[in-house]
C-alpha atoms as a PDB file:
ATOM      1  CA  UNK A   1       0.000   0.000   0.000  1.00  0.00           C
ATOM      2  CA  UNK A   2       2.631   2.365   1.060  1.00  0.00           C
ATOM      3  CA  UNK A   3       4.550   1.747  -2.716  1.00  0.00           C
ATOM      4  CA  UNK A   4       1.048   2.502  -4.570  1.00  0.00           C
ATOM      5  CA  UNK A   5       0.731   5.946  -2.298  1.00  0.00           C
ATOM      6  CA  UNK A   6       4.192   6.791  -3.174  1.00  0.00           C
ATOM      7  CA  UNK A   7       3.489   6.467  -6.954  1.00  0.00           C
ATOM      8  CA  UNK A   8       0.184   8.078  -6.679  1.00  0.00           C
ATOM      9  CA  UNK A   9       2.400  11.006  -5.002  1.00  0.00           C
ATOM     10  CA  UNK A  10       5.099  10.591  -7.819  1.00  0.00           C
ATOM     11  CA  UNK A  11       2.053  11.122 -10.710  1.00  0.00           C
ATOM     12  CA  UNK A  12       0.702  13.694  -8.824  1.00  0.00           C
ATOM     13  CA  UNK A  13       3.994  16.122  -8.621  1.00  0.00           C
ATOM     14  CA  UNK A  14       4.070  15.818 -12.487  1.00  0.00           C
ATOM     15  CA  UNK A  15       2.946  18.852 -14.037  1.00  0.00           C
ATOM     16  CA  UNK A  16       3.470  20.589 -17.983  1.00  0.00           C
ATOM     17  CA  UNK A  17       6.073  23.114 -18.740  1.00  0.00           C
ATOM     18  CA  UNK A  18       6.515  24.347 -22.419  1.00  0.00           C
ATOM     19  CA  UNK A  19       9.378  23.736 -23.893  1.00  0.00           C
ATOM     20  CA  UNK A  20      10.061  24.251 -27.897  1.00  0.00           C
ATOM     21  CA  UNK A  21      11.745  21.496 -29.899  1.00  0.00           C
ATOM     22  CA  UNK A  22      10.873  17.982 -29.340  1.00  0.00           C
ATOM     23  CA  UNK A  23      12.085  17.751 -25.670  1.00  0.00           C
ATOM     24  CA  UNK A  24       9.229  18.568 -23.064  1.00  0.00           C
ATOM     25  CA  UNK A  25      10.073  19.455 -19.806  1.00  0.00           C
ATOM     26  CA  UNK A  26       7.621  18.378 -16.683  1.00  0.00           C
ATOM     27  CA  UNK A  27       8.503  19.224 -12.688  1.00  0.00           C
ATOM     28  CA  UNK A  28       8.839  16.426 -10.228  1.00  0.00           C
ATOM     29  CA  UNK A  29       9.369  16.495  -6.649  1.00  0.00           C
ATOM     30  CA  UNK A  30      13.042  17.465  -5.620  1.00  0.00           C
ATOM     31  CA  UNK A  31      15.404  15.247  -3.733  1.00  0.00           C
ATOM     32  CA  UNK A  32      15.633  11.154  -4.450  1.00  0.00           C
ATOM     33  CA  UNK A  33      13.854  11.354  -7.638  1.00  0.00           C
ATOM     34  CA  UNK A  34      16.223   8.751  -9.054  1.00  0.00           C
ATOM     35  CA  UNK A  35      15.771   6.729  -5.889  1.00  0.00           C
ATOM     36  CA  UNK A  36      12.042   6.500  -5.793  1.00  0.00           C
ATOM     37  CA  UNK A  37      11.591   5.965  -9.077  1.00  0.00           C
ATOM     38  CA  UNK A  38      13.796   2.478  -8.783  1.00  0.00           C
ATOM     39  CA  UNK A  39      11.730   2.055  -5.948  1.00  0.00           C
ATOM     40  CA  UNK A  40       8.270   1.216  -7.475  1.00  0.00           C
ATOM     41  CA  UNK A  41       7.239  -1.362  -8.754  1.00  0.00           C
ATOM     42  CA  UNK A  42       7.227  -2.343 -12.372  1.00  0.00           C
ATOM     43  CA  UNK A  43       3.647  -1.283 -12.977  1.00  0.00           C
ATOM     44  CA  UNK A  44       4.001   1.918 -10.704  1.00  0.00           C
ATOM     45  CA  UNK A  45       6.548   2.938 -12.751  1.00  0.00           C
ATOM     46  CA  UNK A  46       5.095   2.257 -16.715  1.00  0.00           C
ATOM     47  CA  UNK A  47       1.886   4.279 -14.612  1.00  0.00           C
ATOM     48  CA  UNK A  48       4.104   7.392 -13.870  1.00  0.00           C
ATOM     49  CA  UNK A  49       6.183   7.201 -17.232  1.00  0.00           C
ATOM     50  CA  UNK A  50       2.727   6.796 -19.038  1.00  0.00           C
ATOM     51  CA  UNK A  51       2.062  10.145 -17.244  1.00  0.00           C
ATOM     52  CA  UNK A  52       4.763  11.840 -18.190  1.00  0.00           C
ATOM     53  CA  UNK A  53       5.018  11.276 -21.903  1.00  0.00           C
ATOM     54  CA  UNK A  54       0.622  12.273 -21.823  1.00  0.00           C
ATOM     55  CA  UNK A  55       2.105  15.487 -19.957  1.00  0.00           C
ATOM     56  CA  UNK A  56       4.282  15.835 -22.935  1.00  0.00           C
ATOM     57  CA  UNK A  57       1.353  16.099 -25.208  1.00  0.00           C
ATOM     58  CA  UNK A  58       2.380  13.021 -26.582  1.00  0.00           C
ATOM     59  CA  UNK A  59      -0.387   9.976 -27.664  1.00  0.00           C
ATOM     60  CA  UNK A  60       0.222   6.959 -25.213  1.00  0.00           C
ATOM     61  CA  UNK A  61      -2.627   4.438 -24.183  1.00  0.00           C
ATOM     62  CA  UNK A  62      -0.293   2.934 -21.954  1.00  0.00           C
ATOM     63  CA  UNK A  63       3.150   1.966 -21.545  1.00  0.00           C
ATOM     64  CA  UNK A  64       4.022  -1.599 -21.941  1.00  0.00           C
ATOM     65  CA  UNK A  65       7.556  -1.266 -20.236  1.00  0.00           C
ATOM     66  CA  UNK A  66       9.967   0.557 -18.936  1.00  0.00           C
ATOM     67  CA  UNK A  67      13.420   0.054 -18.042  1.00  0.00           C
ATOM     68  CA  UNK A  68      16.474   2.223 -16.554  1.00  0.00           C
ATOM     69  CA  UNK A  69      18.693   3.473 -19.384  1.00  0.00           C
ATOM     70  CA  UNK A  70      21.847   4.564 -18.321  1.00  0.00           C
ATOM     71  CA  UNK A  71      23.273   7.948 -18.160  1.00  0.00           C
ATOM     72  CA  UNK A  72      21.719  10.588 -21.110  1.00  0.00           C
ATOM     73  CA  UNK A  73      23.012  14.375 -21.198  1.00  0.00           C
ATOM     74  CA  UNK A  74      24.088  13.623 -17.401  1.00  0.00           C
ATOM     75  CA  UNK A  75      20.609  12.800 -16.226  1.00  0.00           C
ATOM     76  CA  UNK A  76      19.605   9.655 -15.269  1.00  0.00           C
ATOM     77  CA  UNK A  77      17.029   8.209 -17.982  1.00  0.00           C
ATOM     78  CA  UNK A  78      15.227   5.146 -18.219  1.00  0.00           C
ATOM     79  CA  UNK A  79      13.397   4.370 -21.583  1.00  0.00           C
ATOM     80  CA  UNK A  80       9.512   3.465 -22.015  1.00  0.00           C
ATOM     81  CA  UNK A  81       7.528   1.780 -24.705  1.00  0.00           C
ATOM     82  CA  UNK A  82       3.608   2.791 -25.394  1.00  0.00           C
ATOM     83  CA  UNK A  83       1.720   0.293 -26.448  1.00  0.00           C
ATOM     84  CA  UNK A  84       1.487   1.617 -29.989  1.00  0.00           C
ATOM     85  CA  UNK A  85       5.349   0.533 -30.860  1.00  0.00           C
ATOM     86  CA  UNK A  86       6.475   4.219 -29.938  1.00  0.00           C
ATOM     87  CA  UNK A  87       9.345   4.640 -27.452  1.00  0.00           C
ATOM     88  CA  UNK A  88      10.337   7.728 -25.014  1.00  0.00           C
ATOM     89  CA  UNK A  89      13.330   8.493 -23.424  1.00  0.00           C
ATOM     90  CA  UNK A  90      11.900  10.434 -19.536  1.00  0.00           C
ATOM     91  CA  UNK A  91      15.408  11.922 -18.222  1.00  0.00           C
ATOM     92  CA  UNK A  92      15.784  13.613 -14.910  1.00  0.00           C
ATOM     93  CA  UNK A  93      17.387  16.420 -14.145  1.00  0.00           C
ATOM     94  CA  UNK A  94      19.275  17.905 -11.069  1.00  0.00           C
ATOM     95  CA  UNK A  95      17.123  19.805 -10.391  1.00  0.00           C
ATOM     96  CA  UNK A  96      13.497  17.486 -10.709  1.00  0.00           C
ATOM     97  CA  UNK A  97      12.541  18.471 -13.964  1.00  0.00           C
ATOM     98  CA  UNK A  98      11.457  15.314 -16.544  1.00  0.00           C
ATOM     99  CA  UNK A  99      12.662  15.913 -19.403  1.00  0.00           C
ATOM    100  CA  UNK A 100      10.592  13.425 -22.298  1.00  0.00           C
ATOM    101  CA  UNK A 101      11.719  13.008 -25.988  1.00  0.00           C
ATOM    102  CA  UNK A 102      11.583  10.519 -28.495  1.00  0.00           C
ATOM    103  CA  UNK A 103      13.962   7.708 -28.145  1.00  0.00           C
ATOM    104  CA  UNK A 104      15.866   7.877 -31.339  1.00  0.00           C
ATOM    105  CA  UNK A 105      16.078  11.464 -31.305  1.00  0.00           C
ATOM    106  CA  UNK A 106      18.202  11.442 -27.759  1.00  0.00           C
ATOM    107  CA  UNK A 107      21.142   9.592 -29.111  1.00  0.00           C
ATOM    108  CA  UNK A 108      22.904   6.753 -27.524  1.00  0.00           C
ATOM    109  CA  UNK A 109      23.712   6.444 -23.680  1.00  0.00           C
ATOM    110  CA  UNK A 110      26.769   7.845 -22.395  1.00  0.00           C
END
């Protein structure tokens, strides 16, 4: 229970910042973002991701998995798949901003 209210927390610190290109900024909490995101559970996690990329203004219906990605542009990233074949890259800054782009367009993992 207490891993569903901390993801239900998580989704509900998300909100929409514009941001031109194809790279879409959206604010999370600050502090162990990295942390309690690797806490939750698989399906907590797809739940929040699937979040951020709708934040985005991007079409999901639902992510069908997620996984950690490495290191992109110094932010930790992890990479998610919608259900409709299309994959996101949701990186997170220093300072708790989500940053969500299309997969191929972030490059390769440093």
């Amino acid at each position: 229970m207490r891993a569903v209210a901390s993801a239900m927390g998580l989704l509900s610190l998300l909100a929409c910042d514009s941001q031109p290109a194809q790279v879409k900024e959206i604010e999370v909490a600050e502090g162990g973002y990295k942390e309690r995101i690797e806490a939750l559970t698989d399906e907590q996690r797809d739940a929040v991701f699937l979040r951020a990329v709708r934040d985005a203004g991007h079409d999901c219906q639902a992510v069908a998995g997620s996984a950690y990605s490495g290191v992109q542009f110094e932010m930790p990233s992890w990479a998610a798949r919608c259900t409709n074949g299309e994959d996101w890259l949701i990186m997170i800054g220093k300072g708790g901003r989500a940053h969500v782009a299309r997969r191929e367009e972030a490059g390769p993992a440093s």
